[in-house]
PDB file of N, CA and C in Angstrom:
ATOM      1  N   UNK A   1     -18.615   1.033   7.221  1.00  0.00           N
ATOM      2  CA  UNK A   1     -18.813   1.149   5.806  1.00  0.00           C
ATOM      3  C   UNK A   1     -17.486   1.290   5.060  1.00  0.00           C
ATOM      4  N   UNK A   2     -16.274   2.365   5.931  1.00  0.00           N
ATOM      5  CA  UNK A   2     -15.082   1.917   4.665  1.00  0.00           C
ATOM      6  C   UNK A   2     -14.566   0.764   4.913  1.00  0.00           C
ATOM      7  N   UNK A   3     -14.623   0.351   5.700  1.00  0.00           N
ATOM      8  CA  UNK A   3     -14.295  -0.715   5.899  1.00  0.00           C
ATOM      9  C   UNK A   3     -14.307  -2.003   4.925  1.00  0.00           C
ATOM     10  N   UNK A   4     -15.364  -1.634   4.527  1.00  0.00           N
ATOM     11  CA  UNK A   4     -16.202  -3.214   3.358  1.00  0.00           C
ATOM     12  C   UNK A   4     -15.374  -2.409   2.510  1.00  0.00           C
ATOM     13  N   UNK A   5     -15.629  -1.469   2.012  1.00  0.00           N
ATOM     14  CA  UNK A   5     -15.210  -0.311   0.456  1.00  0.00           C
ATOM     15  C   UNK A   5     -13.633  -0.617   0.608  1.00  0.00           C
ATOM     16  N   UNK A   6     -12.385  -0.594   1.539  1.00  0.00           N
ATOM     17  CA  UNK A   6     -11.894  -0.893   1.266  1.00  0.00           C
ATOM     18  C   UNK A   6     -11.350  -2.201   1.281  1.00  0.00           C
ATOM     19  N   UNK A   7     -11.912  -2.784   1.882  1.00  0.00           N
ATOM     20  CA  UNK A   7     -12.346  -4.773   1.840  1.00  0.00           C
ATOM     21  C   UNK A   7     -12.078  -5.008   0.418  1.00  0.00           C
ATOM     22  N   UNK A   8     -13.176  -4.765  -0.502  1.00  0.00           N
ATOM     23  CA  UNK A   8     -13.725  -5.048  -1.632  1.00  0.00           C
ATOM     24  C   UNK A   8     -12.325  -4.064  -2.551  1.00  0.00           C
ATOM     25  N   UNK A   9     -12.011  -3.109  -2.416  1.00  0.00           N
ATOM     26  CA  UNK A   9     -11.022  -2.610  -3.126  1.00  0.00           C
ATOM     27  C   UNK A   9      -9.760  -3.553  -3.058  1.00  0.00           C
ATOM     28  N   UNK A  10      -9.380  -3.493  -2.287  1.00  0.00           N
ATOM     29  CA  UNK A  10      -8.216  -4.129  -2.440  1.00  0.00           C
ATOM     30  C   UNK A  10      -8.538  -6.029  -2.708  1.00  0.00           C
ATOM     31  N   UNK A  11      -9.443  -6.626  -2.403  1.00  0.00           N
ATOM     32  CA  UNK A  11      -9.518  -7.661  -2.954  1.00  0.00           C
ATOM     33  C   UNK A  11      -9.594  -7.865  -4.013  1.00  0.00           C
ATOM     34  N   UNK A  12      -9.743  -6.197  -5.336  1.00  0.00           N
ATOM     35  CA  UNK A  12      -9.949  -6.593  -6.239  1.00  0.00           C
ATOM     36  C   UNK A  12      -8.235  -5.958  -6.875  1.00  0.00           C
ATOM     37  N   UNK A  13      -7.559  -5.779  -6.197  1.00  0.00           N
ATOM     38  CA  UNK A  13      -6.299  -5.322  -6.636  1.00  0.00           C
ATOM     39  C   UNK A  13      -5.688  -6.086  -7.295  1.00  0.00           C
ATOM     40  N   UNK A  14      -4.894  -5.576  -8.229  1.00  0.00           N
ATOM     41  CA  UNK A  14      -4.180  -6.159  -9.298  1.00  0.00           C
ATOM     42  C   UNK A  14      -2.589  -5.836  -9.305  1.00  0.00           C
ATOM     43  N   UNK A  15      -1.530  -6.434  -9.613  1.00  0.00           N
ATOM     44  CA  UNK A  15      -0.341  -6.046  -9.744  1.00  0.00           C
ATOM     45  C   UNK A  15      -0.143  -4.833 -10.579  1.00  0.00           C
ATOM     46  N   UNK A  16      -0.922  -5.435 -11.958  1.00  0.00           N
ATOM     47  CA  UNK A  16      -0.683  -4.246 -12.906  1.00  0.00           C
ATOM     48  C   UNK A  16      -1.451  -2.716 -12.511  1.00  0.00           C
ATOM     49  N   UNK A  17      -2.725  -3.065 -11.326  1.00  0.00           N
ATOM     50  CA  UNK A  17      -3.107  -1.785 -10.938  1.00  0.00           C
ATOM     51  C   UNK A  17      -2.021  -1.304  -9.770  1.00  0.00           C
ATOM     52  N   UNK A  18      -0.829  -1.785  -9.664  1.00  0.00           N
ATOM     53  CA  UNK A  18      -0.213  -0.730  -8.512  1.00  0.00           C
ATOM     54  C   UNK A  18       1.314  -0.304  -9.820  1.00  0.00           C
ATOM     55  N   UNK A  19       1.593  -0.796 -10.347  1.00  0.00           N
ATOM     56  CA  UNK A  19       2.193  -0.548 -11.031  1.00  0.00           C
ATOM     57  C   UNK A  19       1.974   0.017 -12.077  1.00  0.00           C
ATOM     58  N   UNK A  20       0.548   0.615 -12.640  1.00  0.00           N
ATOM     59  CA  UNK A  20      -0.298   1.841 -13.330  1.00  0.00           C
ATOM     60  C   UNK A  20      -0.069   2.737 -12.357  1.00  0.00           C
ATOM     61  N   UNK A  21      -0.333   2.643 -10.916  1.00  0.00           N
ATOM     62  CA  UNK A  21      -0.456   3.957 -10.366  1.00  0.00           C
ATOM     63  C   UNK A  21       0.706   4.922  -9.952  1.00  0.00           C
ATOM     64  N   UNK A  22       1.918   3.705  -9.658  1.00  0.00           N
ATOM     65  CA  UNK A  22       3.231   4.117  -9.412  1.00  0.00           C
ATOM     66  C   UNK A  22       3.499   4.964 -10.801  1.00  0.00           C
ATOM     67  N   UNK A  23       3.233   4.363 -11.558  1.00  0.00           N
ATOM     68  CA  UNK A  23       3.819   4.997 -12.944  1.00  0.00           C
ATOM     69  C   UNK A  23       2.883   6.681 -13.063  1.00  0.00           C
ATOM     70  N   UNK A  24       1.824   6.677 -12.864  1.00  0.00           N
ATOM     71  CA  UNK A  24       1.275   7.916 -12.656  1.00  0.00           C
ATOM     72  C   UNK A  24       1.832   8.765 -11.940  1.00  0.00           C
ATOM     73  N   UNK A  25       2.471   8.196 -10.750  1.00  0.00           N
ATOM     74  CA  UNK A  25       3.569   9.233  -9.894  1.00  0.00           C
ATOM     75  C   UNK A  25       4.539   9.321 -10.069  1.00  0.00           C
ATOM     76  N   UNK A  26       5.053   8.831 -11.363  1.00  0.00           N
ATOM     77  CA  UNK A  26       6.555   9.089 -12.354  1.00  0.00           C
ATOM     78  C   UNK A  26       7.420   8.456 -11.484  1.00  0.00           C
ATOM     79  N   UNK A  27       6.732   7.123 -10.753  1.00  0.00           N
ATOM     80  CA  UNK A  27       7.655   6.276 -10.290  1.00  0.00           C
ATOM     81  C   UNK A  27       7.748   4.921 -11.129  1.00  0.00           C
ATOM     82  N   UNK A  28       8.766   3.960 -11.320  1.00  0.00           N
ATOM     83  CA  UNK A  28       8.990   3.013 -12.110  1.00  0.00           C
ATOM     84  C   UNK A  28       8.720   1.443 -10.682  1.00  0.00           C
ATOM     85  N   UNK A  29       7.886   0.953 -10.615  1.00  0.00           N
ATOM     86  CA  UNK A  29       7.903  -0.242  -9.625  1.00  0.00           C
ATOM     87  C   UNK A  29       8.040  -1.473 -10.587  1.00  0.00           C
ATOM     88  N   UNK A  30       9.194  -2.177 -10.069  1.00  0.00           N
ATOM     89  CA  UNK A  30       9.388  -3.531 -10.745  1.00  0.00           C
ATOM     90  C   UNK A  30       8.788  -4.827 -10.106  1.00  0.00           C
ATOM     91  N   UNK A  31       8.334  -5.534 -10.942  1.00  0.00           N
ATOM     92  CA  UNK A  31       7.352  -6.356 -10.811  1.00  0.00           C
ATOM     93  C   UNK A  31       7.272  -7.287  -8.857  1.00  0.00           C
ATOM     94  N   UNK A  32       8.572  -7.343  -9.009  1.00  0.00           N
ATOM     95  CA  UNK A  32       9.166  -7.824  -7.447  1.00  0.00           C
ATOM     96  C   UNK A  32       8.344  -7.275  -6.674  1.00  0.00           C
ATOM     97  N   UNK A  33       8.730  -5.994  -6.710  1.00  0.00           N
ATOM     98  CA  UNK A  33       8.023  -5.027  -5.392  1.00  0.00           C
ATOM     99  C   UNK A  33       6.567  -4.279  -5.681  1.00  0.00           C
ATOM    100  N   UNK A  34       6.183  -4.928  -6.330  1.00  0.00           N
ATOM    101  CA  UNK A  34       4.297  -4.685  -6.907  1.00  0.00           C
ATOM    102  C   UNK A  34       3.960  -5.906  -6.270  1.00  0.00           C
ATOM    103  N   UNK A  35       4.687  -7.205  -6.540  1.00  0.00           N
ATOM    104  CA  UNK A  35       3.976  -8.191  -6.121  1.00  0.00           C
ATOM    105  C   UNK A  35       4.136  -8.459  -4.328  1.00  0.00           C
ATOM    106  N   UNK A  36       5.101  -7.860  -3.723  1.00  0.00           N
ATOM    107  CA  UNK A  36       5.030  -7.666  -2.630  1.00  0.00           C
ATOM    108  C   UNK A  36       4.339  -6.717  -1.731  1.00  0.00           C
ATOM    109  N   UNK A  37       4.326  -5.108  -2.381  1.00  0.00           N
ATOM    110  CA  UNK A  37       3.166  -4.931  -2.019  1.00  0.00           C
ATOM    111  C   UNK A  37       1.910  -4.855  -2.167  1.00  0.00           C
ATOM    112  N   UNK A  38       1.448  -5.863  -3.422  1.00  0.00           N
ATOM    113  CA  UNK A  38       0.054  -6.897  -3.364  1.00  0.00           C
ATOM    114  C   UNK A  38      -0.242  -7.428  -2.224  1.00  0.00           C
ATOM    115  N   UNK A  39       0.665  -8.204  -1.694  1.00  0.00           N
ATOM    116  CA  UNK A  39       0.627  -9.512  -1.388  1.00  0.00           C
ATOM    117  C   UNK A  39       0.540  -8.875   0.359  1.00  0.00           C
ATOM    118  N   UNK A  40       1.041  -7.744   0.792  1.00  0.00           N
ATOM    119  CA  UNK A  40       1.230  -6.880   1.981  1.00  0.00           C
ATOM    120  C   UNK A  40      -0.339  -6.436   1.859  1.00  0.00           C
ATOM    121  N   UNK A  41      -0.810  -5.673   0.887  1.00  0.00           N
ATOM    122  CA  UNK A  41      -1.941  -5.398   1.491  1.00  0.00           C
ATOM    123  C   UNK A  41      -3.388  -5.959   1.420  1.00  0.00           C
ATOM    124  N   UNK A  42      -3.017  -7.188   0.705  1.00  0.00           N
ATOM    125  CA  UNK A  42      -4.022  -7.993   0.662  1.00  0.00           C
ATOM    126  C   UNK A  42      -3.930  -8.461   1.984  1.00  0.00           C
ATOM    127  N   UNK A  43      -3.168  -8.857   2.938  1.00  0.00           N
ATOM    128  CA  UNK A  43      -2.880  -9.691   3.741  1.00  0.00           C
ATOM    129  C   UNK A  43      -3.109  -8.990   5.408  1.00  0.00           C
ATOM    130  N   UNK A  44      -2.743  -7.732   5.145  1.00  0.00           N
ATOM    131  CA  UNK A  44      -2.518  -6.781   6.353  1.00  0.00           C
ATOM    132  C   UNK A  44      -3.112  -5.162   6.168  1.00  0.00           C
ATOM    133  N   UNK A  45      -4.260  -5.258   5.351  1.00  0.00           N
ATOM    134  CA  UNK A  45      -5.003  -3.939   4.999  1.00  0.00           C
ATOM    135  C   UNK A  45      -5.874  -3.651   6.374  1.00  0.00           C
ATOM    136  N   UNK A  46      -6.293  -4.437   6.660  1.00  0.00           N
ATOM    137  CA  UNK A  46      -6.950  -3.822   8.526  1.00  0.00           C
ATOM    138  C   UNK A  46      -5.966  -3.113   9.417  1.00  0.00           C
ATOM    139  N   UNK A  47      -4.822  -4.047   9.178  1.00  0.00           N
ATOM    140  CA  UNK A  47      -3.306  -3.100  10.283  1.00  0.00           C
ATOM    141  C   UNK A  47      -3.276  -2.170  10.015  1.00  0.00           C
ATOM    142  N   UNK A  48      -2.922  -1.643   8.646  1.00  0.00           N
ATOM    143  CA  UNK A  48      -2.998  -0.462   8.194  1.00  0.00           C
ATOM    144  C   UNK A  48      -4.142   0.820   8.529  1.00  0.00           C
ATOM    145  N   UNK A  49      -5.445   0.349   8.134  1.00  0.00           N
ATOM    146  CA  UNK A  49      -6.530   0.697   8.382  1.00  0.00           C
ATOM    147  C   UNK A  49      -6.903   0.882  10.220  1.00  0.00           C
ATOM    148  N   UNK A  50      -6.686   0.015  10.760  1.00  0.00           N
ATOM    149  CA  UNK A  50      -7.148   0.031  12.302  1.00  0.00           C
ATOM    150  C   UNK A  50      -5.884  -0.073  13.309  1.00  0.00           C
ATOM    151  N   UNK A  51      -4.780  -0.852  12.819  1.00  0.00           N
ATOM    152  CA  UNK A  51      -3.798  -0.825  14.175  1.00  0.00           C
ATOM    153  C   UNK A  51      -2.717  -0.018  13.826  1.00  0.00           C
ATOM    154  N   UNK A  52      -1.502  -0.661  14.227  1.00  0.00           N
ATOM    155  CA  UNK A  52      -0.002  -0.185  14.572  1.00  0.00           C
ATOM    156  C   UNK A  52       0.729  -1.012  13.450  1.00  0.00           C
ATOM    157  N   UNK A  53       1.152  -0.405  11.850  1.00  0.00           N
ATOM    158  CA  UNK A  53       1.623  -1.584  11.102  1.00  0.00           C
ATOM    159  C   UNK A  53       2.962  -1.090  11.015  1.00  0.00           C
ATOM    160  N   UNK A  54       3.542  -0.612  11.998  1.00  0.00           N
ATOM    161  CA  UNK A  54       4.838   0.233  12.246  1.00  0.00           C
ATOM    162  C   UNK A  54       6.077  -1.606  12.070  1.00  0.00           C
ATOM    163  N   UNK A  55       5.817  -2.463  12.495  1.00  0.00           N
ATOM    164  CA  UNK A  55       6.324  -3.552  12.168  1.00  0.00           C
ATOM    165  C   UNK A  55       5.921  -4.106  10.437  1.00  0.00           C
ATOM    166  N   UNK A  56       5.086  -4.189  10.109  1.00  0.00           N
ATOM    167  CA  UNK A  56       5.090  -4.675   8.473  1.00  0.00           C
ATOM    168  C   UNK A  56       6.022  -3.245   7.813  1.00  0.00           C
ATOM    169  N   UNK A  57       5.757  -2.234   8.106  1.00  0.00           N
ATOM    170  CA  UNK A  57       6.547  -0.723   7.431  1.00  0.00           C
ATOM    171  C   UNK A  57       7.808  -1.039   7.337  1.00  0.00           C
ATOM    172  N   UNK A  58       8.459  -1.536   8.564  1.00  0.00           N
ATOM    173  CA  UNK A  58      10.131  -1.557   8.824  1.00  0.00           C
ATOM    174  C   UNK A  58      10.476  -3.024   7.463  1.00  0.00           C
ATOM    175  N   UNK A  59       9.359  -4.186   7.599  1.00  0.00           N
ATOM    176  CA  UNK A  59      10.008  -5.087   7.032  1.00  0.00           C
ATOM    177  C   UNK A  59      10.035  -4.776   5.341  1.00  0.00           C
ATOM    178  N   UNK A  60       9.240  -4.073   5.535  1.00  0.00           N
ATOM    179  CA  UNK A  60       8.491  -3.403   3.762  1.00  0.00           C
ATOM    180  C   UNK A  60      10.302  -2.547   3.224  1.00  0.00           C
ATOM    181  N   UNK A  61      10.148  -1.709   4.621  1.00  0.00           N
ATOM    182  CA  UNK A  61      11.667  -0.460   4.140  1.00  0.00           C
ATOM    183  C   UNK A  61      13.060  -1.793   3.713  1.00  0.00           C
ATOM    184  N   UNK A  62      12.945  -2.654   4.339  1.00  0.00           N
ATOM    185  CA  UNK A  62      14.051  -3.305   4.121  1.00  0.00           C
ATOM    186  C   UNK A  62      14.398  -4.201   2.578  1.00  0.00           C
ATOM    187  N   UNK A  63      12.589  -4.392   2.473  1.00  0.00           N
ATOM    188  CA  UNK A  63      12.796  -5.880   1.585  1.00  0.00           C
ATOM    189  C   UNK A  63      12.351  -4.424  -0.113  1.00  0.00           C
ATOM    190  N   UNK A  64      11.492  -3.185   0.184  1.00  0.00           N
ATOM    191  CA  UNK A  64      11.269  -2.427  -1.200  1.00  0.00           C
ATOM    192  C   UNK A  64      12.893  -1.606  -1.397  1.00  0.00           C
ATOM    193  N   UNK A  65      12.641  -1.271  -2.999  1.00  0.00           N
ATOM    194  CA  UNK A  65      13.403  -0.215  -3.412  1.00  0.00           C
ATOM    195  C   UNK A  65      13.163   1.104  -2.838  1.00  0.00           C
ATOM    196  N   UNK A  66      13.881   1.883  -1.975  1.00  0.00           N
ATOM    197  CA  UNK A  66      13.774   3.064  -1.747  1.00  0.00           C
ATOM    198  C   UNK A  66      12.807   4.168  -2.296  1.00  0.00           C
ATOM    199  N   UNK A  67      13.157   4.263  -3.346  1.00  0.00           N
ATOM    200  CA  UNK A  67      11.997   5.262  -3.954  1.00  0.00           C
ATOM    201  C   UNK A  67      10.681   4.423  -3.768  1.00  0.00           C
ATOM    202  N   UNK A  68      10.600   3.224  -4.298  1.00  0.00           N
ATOM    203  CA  UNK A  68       9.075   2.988  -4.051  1.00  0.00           C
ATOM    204  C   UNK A  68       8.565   2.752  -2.523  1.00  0.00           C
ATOM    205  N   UNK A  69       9.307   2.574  -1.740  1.00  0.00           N
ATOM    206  CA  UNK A  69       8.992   2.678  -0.167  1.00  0.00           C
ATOM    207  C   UNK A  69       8.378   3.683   0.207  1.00  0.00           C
ATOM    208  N   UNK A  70       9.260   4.974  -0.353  1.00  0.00           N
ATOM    209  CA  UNK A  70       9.123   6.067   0.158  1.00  0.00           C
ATOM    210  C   UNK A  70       7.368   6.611  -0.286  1.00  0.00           C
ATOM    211  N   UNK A  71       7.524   6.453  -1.496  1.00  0.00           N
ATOM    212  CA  UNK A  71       6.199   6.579  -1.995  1.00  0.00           C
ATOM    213  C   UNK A  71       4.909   6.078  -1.361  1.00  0.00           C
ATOM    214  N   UNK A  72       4.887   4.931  -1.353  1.00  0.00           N
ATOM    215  CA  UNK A  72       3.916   4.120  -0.260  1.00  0.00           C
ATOM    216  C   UNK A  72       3.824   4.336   0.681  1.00  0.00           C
ATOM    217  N   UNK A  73       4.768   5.152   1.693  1.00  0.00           N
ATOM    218  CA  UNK A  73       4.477   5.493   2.906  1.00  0.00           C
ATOM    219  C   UNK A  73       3.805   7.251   2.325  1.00  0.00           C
ATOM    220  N   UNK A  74       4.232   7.738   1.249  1.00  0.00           N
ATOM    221  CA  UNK A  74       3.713   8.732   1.458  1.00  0.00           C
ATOM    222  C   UNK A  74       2.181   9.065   1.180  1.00  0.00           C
ATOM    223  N   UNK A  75       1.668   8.090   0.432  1.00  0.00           N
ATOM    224  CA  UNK A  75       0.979   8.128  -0.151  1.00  0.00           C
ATOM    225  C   UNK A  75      -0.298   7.342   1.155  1.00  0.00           C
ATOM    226  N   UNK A  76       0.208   6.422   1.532  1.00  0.00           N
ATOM    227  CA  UNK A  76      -0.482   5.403   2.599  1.00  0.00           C
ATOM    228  C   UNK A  76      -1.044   6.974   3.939  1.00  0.00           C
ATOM    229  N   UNK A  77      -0.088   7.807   4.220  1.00  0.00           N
ATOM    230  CA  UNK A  77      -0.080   8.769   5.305  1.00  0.00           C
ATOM    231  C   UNK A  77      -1.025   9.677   4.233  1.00  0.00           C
ATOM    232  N   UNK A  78      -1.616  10.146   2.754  1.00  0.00           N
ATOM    233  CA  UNK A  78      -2.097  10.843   2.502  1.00  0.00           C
ATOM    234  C   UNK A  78      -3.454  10.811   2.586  1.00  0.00           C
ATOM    235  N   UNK A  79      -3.471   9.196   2.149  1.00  0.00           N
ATOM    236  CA  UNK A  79      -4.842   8.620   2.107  1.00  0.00           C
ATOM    237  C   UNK A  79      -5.302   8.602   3.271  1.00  0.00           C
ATOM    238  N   UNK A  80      -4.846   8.067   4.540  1.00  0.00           N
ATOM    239  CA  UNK A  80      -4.988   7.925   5.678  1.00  0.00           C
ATOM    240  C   UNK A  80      -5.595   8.927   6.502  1.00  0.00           C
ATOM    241  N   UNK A  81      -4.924   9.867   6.075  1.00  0.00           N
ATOM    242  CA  UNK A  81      -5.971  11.120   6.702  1.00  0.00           C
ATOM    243  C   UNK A  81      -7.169  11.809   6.267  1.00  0.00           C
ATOM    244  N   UNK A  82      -7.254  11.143   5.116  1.00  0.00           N
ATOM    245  CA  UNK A  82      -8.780  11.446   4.022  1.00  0.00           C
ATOM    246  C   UNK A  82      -9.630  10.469   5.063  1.00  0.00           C
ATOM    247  N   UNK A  83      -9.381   9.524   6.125  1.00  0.00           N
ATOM    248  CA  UNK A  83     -10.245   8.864   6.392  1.00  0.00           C
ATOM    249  C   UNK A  83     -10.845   8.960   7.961  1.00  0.00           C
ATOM    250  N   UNK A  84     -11.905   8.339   8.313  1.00  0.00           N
ATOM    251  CA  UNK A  84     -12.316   9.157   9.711  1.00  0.00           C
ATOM    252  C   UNK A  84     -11.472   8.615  10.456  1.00  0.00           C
ATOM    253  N   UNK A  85     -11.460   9.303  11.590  1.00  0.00           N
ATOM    254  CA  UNK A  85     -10.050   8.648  12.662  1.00  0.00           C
ATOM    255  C   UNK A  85      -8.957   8.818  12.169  1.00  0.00           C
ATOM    256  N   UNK A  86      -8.459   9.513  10.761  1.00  0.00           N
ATOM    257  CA  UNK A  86      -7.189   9.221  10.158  1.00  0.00           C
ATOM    258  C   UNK A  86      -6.517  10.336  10.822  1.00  0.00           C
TER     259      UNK A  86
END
């Protein structure tokens, strides 16, 4: 079941919805790195969810701005444990 829930969430993701939310965490994400990590978790939201995305993370740390990296991992590890198996 979260599975579909977050299926359906993130298929309905928007640039401007990650870059509303960054801004809620008094972080500034420029359009670059919203649209990359769109485009990351549209693409690789099961890795996240079910495997080892310790390889997309490293390429993410290299290609995001620091602060917003940092954020996404922190935030990815908060959510993550709200969930079963997390």
């Amino acid at each position: 079941m979260y599975e579909y829930l977050i299926g359906q969430y993130i298929k309905n993701l928007t640039i401007e919805d990650i870059i509303l939310f960054a801004k809620e965490k008094n972080v500034t994400v420029s359009k670059e790195d919203a649209t990359l990590l769109l485009k990351t978790a549209k693409e690789h939201w099961i890795t996240f969810y079910k495997g080892d995305p310790s390889k997309i993370i490293a390429e993410l740390k290299k290609r995001l701005d620091p602060t917003t990296f940092e954020l996404g991992i922190e935030l990815w590890m908060e959510y993550k444990k709200k969930l079963p198996n997390g």
